[in-house]
C-alpha atoms as a PDB file:
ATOM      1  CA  UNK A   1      -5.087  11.537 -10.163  1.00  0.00           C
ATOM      2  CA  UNK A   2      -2.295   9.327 -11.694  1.00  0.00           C
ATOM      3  CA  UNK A   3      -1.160   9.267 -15.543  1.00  0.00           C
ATOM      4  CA  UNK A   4      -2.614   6.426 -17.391  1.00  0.00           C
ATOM      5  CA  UNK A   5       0.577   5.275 -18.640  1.00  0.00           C
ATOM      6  CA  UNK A   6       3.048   3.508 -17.102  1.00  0.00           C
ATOM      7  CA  UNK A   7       5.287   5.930 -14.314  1.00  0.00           C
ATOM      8  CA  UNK A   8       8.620   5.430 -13.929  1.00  0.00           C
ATOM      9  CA  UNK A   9       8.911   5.586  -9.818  1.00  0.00           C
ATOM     10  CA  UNK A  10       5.760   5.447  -7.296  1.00  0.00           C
ATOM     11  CA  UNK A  11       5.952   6.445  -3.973  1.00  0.00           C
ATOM     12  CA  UNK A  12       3.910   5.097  -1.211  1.00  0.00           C
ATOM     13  CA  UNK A  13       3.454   6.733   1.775  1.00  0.00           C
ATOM     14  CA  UNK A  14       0.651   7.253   4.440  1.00  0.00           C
ATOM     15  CA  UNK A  15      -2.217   8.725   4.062  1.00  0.00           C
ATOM     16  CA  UNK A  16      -1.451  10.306   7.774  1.00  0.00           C
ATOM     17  CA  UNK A  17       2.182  11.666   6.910  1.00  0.00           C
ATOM     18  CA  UNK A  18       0.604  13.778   3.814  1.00  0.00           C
ATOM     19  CA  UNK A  19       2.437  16.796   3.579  1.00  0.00           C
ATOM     20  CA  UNK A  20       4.858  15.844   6.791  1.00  0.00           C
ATOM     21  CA  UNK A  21       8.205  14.134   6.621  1.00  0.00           C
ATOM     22  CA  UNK A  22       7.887  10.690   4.299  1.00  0.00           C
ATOM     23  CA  UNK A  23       5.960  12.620   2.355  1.00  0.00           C
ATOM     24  CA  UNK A  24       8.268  15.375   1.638  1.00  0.00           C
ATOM     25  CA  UNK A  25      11.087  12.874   1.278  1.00  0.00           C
ATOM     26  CA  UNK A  26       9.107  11.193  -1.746  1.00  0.00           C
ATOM     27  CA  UNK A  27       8.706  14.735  -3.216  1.00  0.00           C
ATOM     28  CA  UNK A  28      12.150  15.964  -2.897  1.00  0.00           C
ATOM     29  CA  UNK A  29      13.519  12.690  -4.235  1.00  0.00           C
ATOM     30  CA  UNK A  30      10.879  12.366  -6.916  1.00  0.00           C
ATOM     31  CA  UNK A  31      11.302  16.391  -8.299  1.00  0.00           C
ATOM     32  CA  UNK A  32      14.692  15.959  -8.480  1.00  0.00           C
ATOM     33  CA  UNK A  33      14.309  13.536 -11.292  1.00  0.00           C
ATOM     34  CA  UNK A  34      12.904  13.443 -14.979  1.00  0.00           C
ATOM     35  CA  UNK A  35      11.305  10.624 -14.473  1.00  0.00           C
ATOM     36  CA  UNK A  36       7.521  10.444 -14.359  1.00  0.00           C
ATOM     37  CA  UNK A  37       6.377   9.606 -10.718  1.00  0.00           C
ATOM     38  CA  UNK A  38       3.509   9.930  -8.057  1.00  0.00           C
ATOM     39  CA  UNK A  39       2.599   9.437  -4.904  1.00  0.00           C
ATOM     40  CA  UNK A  40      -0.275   7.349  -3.757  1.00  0.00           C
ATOM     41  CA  UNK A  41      -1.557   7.718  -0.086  1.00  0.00           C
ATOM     42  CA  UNK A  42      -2.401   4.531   1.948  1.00  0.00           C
ATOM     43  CA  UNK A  43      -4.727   4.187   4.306  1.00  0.00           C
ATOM     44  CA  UNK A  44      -4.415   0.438   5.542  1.00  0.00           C
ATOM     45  CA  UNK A  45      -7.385  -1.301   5.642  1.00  0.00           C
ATOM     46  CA  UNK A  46      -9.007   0.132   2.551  1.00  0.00           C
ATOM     47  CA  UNK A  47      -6.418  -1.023  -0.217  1.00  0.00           C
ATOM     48  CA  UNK A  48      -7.843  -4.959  -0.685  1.00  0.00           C
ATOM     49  CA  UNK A  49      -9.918  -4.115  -3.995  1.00  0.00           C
ATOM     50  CA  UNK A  50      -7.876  -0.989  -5.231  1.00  0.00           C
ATOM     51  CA  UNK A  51      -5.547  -1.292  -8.274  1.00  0.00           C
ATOM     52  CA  UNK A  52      -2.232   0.933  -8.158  1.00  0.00           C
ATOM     53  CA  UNK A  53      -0.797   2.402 -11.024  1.00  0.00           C
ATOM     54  CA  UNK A  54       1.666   0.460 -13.191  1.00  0.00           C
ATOM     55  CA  UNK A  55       5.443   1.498 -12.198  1.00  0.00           C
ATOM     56  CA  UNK A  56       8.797   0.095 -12.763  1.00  0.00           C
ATOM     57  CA  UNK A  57       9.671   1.203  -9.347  1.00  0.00           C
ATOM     58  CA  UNK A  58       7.462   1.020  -6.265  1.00  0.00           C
ATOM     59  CA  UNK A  59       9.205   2.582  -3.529  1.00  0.00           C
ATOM     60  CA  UNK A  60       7.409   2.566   0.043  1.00  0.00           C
ATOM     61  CA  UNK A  61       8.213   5.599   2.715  1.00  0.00           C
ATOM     62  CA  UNK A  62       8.205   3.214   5.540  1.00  0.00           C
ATOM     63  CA  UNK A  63       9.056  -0.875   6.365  1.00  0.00           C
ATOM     64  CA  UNK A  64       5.155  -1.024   7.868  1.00  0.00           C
ATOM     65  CA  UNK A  65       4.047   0.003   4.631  1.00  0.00           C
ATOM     66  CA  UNK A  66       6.332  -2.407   2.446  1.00  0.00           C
ATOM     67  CA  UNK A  67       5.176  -5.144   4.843  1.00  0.00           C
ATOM     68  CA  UNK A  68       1.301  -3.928   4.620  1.00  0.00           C
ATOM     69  CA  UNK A  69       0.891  -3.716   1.180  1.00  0.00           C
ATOM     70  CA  UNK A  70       3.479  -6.173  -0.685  1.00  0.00           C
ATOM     71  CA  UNK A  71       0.653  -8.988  -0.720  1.00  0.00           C
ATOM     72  CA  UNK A  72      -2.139  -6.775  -1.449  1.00  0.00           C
ATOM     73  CA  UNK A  73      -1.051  -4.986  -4.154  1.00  0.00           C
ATOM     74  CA  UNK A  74      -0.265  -8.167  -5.799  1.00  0.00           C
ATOM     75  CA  UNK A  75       3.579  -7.250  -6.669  1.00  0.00           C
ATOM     76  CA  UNK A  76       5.859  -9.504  -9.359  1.00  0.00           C
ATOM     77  CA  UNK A  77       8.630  -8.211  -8.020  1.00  0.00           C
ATOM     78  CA  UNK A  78      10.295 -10.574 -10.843  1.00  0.00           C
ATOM     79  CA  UNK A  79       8.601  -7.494 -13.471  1.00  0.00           C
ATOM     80  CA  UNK A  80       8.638  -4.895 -10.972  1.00  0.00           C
ATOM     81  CA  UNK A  81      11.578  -3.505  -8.659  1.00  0.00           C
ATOM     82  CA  UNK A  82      10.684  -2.514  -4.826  1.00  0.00           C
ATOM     83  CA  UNK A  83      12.279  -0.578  -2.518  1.00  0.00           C
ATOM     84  CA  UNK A  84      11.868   0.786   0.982  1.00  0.00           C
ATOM     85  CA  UNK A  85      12.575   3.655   3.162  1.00  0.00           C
ATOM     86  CA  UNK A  86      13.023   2.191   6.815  1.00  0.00           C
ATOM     87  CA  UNK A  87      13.097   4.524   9.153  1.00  0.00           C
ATOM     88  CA  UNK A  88      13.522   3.853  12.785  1.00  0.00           C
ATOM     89  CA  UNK A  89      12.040   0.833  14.809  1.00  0.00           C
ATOM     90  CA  UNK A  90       9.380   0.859  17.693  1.00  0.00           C
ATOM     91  CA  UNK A  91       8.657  -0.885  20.192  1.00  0.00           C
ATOM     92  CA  UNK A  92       5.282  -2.766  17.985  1.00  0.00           C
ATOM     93  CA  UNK A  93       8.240  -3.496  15.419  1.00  0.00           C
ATOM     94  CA  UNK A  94      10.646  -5.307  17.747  1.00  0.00           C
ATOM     95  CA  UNK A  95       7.788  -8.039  18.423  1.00  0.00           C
ATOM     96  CA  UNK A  96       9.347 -11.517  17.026  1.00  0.00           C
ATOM     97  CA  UNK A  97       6.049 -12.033  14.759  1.00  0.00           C
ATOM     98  CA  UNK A  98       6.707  -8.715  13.426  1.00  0.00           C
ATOM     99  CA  UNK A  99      10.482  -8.992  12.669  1.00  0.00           C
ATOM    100  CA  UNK A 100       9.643 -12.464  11.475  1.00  0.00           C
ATOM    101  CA  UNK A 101       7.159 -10.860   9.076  1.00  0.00           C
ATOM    102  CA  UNK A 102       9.659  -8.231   8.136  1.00  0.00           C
ATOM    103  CA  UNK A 103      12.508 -10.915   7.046  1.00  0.00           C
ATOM    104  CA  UNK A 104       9.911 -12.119   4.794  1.00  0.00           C
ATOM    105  CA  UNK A 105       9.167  -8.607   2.738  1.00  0.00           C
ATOM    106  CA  UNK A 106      12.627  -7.539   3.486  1.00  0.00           C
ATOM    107  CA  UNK A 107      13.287 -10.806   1.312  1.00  0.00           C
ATOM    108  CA  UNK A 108      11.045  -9.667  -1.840  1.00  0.00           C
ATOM    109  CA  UNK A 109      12.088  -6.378  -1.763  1.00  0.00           C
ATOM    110  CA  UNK A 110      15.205  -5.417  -3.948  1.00  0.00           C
ATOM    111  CA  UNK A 111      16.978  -2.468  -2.031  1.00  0.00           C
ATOM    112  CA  UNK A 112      16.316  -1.466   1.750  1.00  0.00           C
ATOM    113  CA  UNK A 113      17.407   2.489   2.248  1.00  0.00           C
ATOM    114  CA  UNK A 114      18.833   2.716   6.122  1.00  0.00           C
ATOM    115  CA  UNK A 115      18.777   6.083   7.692  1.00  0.00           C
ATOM    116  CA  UNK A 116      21.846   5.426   9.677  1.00  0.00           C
ATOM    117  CA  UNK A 117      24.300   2.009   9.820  1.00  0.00           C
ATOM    118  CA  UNK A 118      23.161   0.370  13.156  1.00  0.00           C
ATOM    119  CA  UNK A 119      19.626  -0.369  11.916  1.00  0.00           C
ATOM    120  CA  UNK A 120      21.172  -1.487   8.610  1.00  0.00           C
ATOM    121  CA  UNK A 121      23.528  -3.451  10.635  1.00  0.00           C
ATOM    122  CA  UNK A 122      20.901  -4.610  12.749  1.00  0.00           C
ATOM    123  CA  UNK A 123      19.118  -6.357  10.076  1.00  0.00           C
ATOM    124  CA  UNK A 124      21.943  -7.847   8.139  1.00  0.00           C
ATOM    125  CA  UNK A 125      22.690  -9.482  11.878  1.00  0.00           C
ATOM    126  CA  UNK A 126      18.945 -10.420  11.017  1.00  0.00           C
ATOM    127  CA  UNK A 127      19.559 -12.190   7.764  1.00  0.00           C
ATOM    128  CA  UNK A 128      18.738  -9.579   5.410  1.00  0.00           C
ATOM    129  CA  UNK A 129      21.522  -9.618   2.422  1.00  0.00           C
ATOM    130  CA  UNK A 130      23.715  -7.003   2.765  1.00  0.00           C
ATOM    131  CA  UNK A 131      23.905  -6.235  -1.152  1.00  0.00           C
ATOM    132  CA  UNK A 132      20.169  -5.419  -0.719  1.00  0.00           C
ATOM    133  CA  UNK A 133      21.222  -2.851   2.299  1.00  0.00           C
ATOM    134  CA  UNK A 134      22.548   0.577   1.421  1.00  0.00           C
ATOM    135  CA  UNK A 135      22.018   3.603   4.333  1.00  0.00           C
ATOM    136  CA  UNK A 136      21.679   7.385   3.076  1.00  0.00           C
ATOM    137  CA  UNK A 137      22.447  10.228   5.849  1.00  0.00           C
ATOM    138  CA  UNK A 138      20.430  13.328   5.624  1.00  0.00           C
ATOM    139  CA  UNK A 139      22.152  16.352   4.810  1.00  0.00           C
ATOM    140  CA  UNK A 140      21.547  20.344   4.409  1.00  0.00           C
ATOM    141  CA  UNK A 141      21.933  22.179   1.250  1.00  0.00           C
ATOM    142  CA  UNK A 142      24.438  24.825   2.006  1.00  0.00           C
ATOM    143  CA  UNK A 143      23.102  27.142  -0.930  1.00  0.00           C
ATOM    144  CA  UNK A 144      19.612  27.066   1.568  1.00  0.00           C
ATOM    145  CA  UNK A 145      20.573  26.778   5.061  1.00  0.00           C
ATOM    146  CA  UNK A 146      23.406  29.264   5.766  1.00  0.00           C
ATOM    147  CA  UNK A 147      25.686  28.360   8.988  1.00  0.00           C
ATOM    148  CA  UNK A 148      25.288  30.107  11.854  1.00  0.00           C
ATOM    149  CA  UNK A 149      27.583  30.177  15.206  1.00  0.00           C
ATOM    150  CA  UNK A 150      25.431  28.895  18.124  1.00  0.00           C
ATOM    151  CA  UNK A 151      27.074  30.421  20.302  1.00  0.00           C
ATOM    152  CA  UNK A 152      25.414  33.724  19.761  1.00  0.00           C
ATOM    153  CA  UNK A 153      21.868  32.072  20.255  1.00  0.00           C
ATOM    154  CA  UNK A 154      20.455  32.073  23.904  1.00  0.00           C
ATOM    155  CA  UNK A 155      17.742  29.030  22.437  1.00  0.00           C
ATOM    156  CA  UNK A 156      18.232  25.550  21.666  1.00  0.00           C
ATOM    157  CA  UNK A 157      14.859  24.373  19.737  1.00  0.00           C
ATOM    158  CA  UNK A 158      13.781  20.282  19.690  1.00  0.00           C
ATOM    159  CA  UNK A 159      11.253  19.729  17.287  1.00  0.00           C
ATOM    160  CA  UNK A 160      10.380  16.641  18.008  1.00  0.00           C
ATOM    161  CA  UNK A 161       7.737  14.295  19.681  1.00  0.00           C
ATOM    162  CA  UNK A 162       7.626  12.183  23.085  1.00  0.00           C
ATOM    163  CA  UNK A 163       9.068   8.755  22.502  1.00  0.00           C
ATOM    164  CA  UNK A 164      11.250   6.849  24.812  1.00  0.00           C
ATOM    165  CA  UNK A 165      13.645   5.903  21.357  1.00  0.00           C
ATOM    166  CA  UNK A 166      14.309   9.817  21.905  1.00  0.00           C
ATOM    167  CA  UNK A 167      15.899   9.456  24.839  1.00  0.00           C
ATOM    168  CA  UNK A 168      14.356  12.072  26.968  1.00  0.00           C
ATOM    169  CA  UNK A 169      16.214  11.040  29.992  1.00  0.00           C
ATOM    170  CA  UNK A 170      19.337  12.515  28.195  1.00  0.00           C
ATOM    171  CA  UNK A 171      17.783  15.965  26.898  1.00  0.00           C
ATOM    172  CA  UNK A 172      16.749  16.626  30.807  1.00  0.00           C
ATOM    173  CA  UNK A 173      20.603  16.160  32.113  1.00  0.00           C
ATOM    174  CA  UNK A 174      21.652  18.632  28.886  1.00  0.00           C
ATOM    175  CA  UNK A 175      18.704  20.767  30.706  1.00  0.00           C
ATOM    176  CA  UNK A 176      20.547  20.471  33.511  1.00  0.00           C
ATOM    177  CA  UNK A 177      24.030  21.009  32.489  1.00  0.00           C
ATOM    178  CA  UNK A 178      23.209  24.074  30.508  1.00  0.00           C
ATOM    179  CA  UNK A 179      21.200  26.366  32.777  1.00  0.00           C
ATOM    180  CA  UNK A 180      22.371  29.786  30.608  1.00  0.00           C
ATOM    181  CA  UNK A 181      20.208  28.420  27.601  1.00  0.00           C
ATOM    182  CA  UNK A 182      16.837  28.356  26.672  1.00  0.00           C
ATOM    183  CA  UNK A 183      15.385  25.116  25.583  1.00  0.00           C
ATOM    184  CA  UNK A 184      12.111  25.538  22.897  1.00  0.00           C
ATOM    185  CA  UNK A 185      10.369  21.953  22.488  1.00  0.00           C
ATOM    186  CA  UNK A 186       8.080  21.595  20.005  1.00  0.00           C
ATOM    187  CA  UNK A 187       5.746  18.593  19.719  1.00  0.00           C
ATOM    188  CA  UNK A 188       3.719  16.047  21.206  1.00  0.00           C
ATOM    189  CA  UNK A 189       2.878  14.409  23.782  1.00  0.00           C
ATOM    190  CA  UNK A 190       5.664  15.198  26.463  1.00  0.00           C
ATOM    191  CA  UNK A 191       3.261  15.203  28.631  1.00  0.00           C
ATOM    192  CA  UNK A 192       3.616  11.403  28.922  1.00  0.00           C
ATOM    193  CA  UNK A 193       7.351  11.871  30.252  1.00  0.00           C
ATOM    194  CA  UNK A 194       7.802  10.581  33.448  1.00  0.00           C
ATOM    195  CA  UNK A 195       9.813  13.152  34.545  1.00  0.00           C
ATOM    196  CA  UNK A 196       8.092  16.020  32.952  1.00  0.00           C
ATOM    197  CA  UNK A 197       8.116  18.114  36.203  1.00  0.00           C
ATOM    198  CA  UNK A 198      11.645  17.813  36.672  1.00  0.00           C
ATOM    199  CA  UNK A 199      12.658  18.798  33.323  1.00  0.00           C
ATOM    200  CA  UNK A 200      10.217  22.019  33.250  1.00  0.00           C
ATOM    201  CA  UNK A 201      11.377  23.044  37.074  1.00  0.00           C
ATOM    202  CA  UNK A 202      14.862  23.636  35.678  1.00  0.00           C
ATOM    203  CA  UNK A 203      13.031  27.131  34.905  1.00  0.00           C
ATOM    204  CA  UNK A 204      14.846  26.917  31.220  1.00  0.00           C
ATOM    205  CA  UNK A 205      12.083  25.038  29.103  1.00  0.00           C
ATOM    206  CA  UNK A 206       9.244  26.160  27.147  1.00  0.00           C
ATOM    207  CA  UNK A 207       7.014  23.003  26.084  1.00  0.00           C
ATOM    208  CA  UNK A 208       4.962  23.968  23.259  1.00  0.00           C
ATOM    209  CA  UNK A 209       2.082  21.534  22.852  1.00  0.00           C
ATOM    210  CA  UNK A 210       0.847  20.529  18.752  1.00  0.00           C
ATOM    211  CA  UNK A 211      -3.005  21.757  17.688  1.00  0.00           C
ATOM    212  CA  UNK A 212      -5.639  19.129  18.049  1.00  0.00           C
ATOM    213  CA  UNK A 213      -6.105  19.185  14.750  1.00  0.00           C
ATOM    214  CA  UNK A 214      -1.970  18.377  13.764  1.00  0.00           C
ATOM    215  CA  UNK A 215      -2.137  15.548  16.945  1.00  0.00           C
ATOM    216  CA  UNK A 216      -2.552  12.771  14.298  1.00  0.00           C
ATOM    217  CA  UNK A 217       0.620  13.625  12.152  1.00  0.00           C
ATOM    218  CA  UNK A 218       3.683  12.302  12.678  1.00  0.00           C
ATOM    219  CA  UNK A 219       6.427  13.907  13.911  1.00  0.00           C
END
């Protein structure tokens, strides 16, 4: 349930990613401020008629949403400022109607937040103005996650689903090349691999499949 008055930052993210990865990002950046801020959980299709709360800052958790939503929610970005989280592309975003549609909203929006420099390079290339660019690398809080030397670990854990962006092709010739570790996968869908059979006959991998009931999530 939102505040009635007017919130300083909202987040939206997908109704699908509650409580996974965009979502946490919104909550970690949004409880690390004073400000007053929610989250509101889209589920395209169903937003035509619904009113979002008034914010200074609308921030979306992913370029699909930004793109989505921009129209719908009936924005003045001239009162209101918009930003976006892009993540990575797929192949569905790499379509020229779709990058054609993202120059547009890319456009409107005032800051684009890049996960790494070649996709904020990328788009720049694309036409998107660089002083509306900035890219933010992940990091590890040092007081949380204490270092650890590998080398005393006989496992090497992916957590991760199957995509061909994750360049599975590569983790089966580090299979390969490292036959005194253990390799732990956890995710989705690896099934799908082409050359599932060859990666799991290297006799060091242990696939472990997601629940039915996570398969939706993203990962």
């Amino acid at each position: 349930k939102f505040l009635d008055e007017k919130l300083d930052i909202l987040f939206v993210t997908s109704l699908a990613s509650k409580n996974w990865i965009l979502d946490a990002i919104a909550k970690e950046i949004g409880s690390r401020s004073n400000l007053k801020w929610a989250i509101y959980y889209s589920s395209k299709g169903k937003e035509t008629y619904i009113k979002i709360p008034k914010s200074k800052v609308i921030f979306f958790m992913h370029q699909a949403l930004l793109d989505w939503f921009i129209d719908i929610f009936k924005i003045n970005t001239n009162e209101v400022k918009v930003m976006c989280w892009y993540t990575h592309p797929n192949p569905k975003h790499e379509l020229k109607r779709v990058i054609d549609s993202y120059k547009i909203s890319f456009g409107r929006a005032h800051k684009i937040i890049f996960a790494c420099n070649r996709y904020k390079n990328l788009w720049i290339k694309r036409g998107l103005d660089s002083s509306k660019a900035s890219t933010i690398l992940g990091g590890a809080d040092e007081t949380i996650f204490e270092f650890h030397n590998r080398k005393f670990s006989e496992y090497i854990g992916l957590c991760s689903s199957y995509y061909e962006r994750k360049n599975p092709i590569l983790l089966l010739k580090i299979v390969k090349l490292m036959p005194h570790y253990k390799f732990l996968i956890l995710g989705k869908d690896w099934e799908k691999f082409s050359l599932i059979d060859d990666l799991m006959l290297n006799g060091n991998v242990e696939y472990i499949d997601f629940p039915e009931e996570l398969k939706g999530s993203y990962l």
